[in-house]
C-alpha atoms as a PDB file:
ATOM      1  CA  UNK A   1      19.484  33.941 -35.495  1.00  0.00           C
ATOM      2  CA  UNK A   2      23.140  34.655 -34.098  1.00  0.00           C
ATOM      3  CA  UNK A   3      24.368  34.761 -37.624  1.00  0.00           C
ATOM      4  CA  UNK A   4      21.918  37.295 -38.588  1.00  0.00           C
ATOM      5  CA  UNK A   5      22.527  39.252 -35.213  1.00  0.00           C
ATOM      6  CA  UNK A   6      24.600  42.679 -36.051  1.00  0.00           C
ATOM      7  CA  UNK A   7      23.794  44.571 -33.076  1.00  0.00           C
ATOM      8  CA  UNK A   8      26.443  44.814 -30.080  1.00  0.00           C
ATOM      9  CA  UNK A   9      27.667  41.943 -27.780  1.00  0.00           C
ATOM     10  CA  UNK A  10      26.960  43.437 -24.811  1.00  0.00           C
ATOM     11  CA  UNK A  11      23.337  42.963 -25.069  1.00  0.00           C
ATOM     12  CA  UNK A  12      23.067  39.131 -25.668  1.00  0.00           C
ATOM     13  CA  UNK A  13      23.185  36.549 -23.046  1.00  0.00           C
ATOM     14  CA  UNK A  14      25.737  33.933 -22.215  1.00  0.00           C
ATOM     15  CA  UNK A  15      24.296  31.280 -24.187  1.00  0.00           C
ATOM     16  CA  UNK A  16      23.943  33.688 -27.219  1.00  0.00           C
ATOM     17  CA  UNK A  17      27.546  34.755 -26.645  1.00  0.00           C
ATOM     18  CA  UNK A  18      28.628  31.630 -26.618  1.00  0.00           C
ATOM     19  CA  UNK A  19      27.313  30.108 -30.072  1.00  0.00           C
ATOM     20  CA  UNK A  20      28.616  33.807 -31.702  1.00  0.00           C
ATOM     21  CA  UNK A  21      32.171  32.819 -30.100  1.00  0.00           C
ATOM     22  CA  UNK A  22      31.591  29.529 -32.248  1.00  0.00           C
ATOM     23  CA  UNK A  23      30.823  31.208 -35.074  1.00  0.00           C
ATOM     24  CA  UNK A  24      34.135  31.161 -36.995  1.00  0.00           C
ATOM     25  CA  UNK A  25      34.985  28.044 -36.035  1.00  0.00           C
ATOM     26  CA  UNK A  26      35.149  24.883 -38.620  1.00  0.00           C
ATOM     27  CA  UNK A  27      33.251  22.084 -38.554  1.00  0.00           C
ATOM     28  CA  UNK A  28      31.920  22.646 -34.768  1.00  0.00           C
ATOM     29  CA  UNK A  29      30.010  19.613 -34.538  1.00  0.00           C
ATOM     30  CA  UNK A  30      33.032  17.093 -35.919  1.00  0.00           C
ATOM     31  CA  UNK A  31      35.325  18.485 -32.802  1.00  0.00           C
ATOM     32  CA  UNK A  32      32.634  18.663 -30.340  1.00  0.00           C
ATOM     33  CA  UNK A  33      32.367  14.649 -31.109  1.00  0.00           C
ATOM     34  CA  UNK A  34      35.877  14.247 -31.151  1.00  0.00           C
ATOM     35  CA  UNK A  35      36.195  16.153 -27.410  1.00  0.00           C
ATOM     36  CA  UNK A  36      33.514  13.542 -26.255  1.00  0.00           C
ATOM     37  CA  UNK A  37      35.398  10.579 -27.912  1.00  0.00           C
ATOM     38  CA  UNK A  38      39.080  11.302 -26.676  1.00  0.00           C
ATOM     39  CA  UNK A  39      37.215  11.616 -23.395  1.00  0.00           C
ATOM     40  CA  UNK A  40      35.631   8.277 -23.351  1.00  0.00           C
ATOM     41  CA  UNK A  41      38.089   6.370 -25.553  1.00  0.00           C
ATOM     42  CA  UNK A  42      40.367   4.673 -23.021  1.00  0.00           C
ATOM     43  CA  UNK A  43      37.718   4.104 -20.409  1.00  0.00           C
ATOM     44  CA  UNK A  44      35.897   2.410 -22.914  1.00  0.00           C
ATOM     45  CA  UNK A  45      38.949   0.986 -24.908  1.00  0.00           C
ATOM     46  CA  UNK A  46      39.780  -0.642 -21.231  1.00  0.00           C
ATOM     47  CA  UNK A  47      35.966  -1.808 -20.447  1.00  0.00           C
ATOM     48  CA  UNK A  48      36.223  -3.754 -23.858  1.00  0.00           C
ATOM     49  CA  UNK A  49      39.703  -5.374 -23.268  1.00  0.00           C
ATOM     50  CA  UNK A  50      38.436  -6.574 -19.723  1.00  0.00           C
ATOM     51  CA  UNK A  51      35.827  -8.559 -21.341  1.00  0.00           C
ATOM     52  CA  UNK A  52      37.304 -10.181 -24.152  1.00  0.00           C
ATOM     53  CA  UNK A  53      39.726 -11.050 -21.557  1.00  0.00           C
ATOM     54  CA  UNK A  54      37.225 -12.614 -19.265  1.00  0.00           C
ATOM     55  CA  UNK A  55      35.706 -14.731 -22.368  1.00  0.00           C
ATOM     56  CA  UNK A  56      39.464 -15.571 -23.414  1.00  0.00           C
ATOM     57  CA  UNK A  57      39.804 -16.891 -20.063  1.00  0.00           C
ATOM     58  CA  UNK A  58      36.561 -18.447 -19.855  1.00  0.00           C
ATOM     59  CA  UNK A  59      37.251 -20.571 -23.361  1.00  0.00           C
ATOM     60  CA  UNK A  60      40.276 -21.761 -22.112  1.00  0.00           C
ATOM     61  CA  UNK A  61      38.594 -23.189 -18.650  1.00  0.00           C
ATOM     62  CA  UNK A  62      36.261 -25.231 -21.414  1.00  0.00           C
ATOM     63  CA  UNK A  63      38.702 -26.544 -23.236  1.00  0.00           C
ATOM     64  CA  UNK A  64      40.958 -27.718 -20.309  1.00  0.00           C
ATOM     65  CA  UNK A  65      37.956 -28.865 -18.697  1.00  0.00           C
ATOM     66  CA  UNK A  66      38.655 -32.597 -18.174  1.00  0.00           C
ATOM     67  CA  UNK A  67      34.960 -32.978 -16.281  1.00  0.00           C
ATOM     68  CA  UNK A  68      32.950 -31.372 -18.947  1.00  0.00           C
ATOM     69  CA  UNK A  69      34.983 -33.882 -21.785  1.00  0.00           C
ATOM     70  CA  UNK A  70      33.530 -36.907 -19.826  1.00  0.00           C
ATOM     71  CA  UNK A  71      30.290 -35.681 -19.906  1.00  0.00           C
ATOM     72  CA  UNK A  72      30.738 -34.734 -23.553  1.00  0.00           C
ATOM     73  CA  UNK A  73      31.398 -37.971 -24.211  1.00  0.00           C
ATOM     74  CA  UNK A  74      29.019 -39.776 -22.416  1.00  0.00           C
ATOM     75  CA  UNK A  75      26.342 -37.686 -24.493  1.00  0.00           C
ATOM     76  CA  UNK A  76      27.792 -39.204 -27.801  1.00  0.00           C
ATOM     77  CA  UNK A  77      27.705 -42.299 -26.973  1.00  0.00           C
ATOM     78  CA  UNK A  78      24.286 -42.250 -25.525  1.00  0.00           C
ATOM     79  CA  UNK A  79      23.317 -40.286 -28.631  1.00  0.00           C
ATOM     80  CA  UNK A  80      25.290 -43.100 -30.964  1.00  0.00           C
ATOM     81  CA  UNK A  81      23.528 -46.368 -28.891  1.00  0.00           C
ATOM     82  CA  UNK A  82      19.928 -44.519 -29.068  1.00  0.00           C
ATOM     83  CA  UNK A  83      20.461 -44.107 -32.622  1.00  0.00           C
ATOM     84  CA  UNK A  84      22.570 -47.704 -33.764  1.00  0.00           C
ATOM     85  CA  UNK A  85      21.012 -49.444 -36.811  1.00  0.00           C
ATOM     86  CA  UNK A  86      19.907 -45.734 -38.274  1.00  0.00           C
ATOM     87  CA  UNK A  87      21.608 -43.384 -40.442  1.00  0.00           C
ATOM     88  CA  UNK A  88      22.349 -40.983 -37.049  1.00  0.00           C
ATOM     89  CA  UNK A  89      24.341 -43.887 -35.452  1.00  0.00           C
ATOM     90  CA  UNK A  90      27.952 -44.275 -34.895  1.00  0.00           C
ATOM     91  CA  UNK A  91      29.003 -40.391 -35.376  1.00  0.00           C
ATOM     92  CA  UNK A  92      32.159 -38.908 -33.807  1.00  0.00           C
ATOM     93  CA  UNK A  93      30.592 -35.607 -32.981  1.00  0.00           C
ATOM     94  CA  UNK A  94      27.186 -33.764 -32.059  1.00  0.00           C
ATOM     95  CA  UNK A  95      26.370 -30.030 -32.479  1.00  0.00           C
ATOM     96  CA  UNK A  96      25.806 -28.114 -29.425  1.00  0.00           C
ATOM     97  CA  UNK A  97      22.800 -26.769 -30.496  1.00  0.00           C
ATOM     98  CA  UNK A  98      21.504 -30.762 -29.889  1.00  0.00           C
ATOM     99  CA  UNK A  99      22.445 -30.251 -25.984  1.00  0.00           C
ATOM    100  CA  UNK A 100      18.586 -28.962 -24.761  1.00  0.00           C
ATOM    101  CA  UNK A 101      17.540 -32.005 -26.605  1.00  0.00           C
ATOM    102  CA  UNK A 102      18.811 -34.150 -23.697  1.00  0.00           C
ATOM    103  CA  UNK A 103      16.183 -32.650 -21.415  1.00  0.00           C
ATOM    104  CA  UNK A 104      13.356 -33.013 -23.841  1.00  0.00           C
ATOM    105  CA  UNK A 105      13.954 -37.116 -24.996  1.00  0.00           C
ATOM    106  CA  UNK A 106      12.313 -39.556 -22.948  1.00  0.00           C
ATOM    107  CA  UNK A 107      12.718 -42.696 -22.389  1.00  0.00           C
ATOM    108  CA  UNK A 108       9.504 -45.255 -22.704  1.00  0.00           C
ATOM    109  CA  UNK A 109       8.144 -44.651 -19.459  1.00  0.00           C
ATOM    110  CA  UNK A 110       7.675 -41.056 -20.350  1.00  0.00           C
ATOM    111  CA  UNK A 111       8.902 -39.634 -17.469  1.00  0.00           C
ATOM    112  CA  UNK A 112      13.080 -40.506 -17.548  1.00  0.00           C
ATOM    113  CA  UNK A 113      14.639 -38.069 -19.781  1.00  0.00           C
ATOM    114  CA  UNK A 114      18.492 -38.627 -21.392  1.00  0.00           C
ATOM    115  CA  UNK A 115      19.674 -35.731 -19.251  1.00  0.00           C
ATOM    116  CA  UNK A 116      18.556 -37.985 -16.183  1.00  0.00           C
ATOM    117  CA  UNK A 117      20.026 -41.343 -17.359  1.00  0.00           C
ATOM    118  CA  UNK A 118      23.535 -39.496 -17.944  1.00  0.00           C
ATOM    119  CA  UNK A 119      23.311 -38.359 -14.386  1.00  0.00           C
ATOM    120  CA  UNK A 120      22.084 -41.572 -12.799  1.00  0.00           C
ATOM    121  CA  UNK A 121      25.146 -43.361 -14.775  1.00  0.00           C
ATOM    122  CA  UNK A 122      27.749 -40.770 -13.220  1.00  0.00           C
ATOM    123  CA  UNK A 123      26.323 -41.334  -9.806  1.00  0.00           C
ATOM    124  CA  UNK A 124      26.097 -45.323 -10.289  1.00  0.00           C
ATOM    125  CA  UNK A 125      29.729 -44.887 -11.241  1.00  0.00           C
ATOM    126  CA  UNK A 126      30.986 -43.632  -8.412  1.00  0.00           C
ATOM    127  CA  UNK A 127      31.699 -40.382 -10.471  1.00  0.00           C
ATOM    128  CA  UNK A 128      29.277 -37.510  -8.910  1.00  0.00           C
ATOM    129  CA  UNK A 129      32.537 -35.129  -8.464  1.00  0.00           C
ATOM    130  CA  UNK A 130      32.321 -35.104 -12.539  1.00  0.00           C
ATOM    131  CA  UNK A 131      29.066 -33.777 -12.679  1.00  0.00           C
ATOM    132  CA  UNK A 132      29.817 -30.499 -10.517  1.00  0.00           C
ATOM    133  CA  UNK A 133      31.253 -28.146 -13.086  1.00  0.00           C
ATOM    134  CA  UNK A 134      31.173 -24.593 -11.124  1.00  0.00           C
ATOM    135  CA  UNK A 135      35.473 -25.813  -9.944  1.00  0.00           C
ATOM    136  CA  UNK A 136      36.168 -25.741 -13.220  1.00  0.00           C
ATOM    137  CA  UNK A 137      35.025 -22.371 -14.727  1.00  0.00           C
ATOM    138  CA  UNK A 138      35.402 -20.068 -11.747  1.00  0.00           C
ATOM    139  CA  UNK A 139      34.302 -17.171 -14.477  1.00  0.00           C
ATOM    140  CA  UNK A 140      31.400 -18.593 -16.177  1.00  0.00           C
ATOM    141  CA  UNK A 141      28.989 -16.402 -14.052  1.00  0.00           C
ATOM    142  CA  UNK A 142      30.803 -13.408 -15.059  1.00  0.00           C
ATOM    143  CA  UNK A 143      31.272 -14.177 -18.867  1.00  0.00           C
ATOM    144  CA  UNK A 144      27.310 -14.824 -18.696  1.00  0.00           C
ATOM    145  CA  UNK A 145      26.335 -11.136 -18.387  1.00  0.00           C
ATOM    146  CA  UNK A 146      28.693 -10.542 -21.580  1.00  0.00           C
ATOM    147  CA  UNK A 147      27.304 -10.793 -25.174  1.00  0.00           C
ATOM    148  CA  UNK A 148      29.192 -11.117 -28.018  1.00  0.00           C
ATOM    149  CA  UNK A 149      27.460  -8.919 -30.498  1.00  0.00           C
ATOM    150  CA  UNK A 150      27.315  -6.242 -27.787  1.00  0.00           C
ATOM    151  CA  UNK A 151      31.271  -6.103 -27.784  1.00  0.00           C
ATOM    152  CA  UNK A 152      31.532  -6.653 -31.399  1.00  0.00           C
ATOM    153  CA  UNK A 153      29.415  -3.101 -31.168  1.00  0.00           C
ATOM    154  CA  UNK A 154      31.555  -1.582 -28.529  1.00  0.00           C
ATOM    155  CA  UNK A 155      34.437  -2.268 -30.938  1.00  0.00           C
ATOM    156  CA  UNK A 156      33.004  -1.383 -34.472  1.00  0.00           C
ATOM    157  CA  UNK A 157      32.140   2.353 -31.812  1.00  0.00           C
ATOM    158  CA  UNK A 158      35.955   2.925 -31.295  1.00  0.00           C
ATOM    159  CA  UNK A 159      37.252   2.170 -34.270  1.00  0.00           C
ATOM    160  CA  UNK A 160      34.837   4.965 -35.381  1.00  0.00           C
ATOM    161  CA  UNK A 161      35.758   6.977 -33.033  1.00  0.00           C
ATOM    162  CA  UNK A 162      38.991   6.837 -33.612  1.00  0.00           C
ATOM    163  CA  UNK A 163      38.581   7.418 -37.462  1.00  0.00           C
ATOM    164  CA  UNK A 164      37.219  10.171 -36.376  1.00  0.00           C
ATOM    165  CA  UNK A 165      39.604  11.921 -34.312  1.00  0.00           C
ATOM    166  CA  UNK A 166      42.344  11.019 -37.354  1.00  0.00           C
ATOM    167  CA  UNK A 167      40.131  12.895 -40.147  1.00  0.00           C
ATOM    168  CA  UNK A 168      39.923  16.018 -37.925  1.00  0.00           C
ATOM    169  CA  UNK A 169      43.545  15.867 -37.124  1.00  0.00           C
ATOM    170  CA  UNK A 170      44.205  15.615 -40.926  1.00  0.00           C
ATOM    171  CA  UNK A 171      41.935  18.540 -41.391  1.00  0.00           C
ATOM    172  CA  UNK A 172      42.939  20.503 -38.828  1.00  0.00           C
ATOM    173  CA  UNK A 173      46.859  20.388 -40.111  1.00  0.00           C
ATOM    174  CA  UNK A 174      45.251  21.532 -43.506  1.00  0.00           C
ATOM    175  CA  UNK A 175      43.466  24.739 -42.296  1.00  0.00           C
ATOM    176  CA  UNK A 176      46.988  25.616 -40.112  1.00  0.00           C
ATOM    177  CA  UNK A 177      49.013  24.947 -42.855  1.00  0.00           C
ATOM    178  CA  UNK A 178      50.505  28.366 -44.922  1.00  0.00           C
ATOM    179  CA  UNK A 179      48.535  29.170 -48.178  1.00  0.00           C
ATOM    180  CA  UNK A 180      50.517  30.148 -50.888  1.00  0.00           C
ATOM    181  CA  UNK A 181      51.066  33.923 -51.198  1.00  0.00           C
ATOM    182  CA  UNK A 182      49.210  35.595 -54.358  1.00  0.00           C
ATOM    183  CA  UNK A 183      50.275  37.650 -57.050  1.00  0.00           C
ATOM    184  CA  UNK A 184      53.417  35.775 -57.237  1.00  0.00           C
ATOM    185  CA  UNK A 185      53.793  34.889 -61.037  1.00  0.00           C
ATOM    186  CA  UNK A 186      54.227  31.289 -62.595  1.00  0.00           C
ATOM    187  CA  UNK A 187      57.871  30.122 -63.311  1.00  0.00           C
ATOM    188  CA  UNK A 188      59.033  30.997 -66.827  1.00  0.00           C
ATOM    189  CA  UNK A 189      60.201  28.286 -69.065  1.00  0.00           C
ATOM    190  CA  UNK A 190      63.803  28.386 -69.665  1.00  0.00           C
ATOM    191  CA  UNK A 191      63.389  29.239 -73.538  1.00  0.00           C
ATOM    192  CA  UNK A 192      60.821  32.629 -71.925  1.00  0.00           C
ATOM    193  CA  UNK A 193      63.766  33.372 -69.465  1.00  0.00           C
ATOM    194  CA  UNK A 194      66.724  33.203 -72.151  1.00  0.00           C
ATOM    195  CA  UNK A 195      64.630  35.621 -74.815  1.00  0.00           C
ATOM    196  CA  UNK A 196      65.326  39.373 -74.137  1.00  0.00           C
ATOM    197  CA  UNK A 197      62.391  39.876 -76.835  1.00  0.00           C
ATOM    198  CA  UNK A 198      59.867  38.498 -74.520  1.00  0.00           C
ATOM    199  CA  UNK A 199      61.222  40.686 -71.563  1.00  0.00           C
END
């Protein structure tokens, strides 16, 4: 409707005013995202950082964790004596995605599960410090509330973002740059330039 609109500018409201004022301008919507995106970007950019940091951090308390390695390896050789004489016996690893098992397997009285035999051994040890892991991964509440896939997102949504702002750049520095003037006429060959008949 403001396109169409011919009449005089006094006589149309703000809002009307302002979408005439936009009028002429290129690609409105593209710089309108890119306003939003430059606005956002390092808040964002920051928000992301902060949280691969925290899982960086996080990995590294697992990995240096001496407790959780004992416990690690307690599982594998529980898992290696239930399963010696079978084709599951004697491994040198276990996927993690075994772990709930432990609370599932019980033992022939139906109640004892492996989760609570690895715990009773610890304690019958002497070692009930190892089995309190919150000393060693002061961040593992914090890294809990953080999903991979979400950051993953957050970062696939800048790097868009930032694509963006570079294409409108690039075609902003194209509509400012000089067009060539017209009317002026193309270069003569030197042979055309040296005739005097084609003058």
């Amino acid at each position: 409707a403001i396109k169409k609109y011919k009449g005089e500018s006094d006589r149309l409201n703000t809002a009307e005013l302002f979408f005439q004022q936009l009028l002429p301008v290129k690609r409105v919507e593209d710089k309108v995202a890119v306003v939003k995106a430059m606005c956002t970007f390092n808040e964002h950019a920051e928000e992301a950082r902060a949280a691969f940091k925290t899982l960086e951090e996080v990995c590294g308390q697992v990995m240096n964790s001496a407790k959780l390695e004992q416990i690690l390896l307690m599982v594998l050789n529980i898992g290696n004596l239930m399963n010696e004489g079978s084709l599951d016996g004697g491994v040198e690893a276990f996927k993690f995605e075994s772990l709930p098992k432990l609370s599932q397997t019980k033992s022939a009285d139906g109640k004892t599960t492996v989760l609570d035999y690895i715990v009773e051994t610890f304690i019958e040890k002497g070692a009930r410090e190892t089995l309190f892991l919150d000393s060693d991964f002061p961040d593992i509440q914090e890294s809990c509330r953080l999903s991979i896939n979400d950051l993953c997102g957050d970062v696939n949504t800048l790097r868009k973002n930032y694509q963006l702002c570079k294409t409108e750049l690039s075609s902003m520095k194209k509509d400012q740059a000089p067009k060539p003037a017209k009317g002026i006429p193309k270069k003569m060959n030197e042979g055309e330039a040296a005739d005097p008949r084609k003058a």
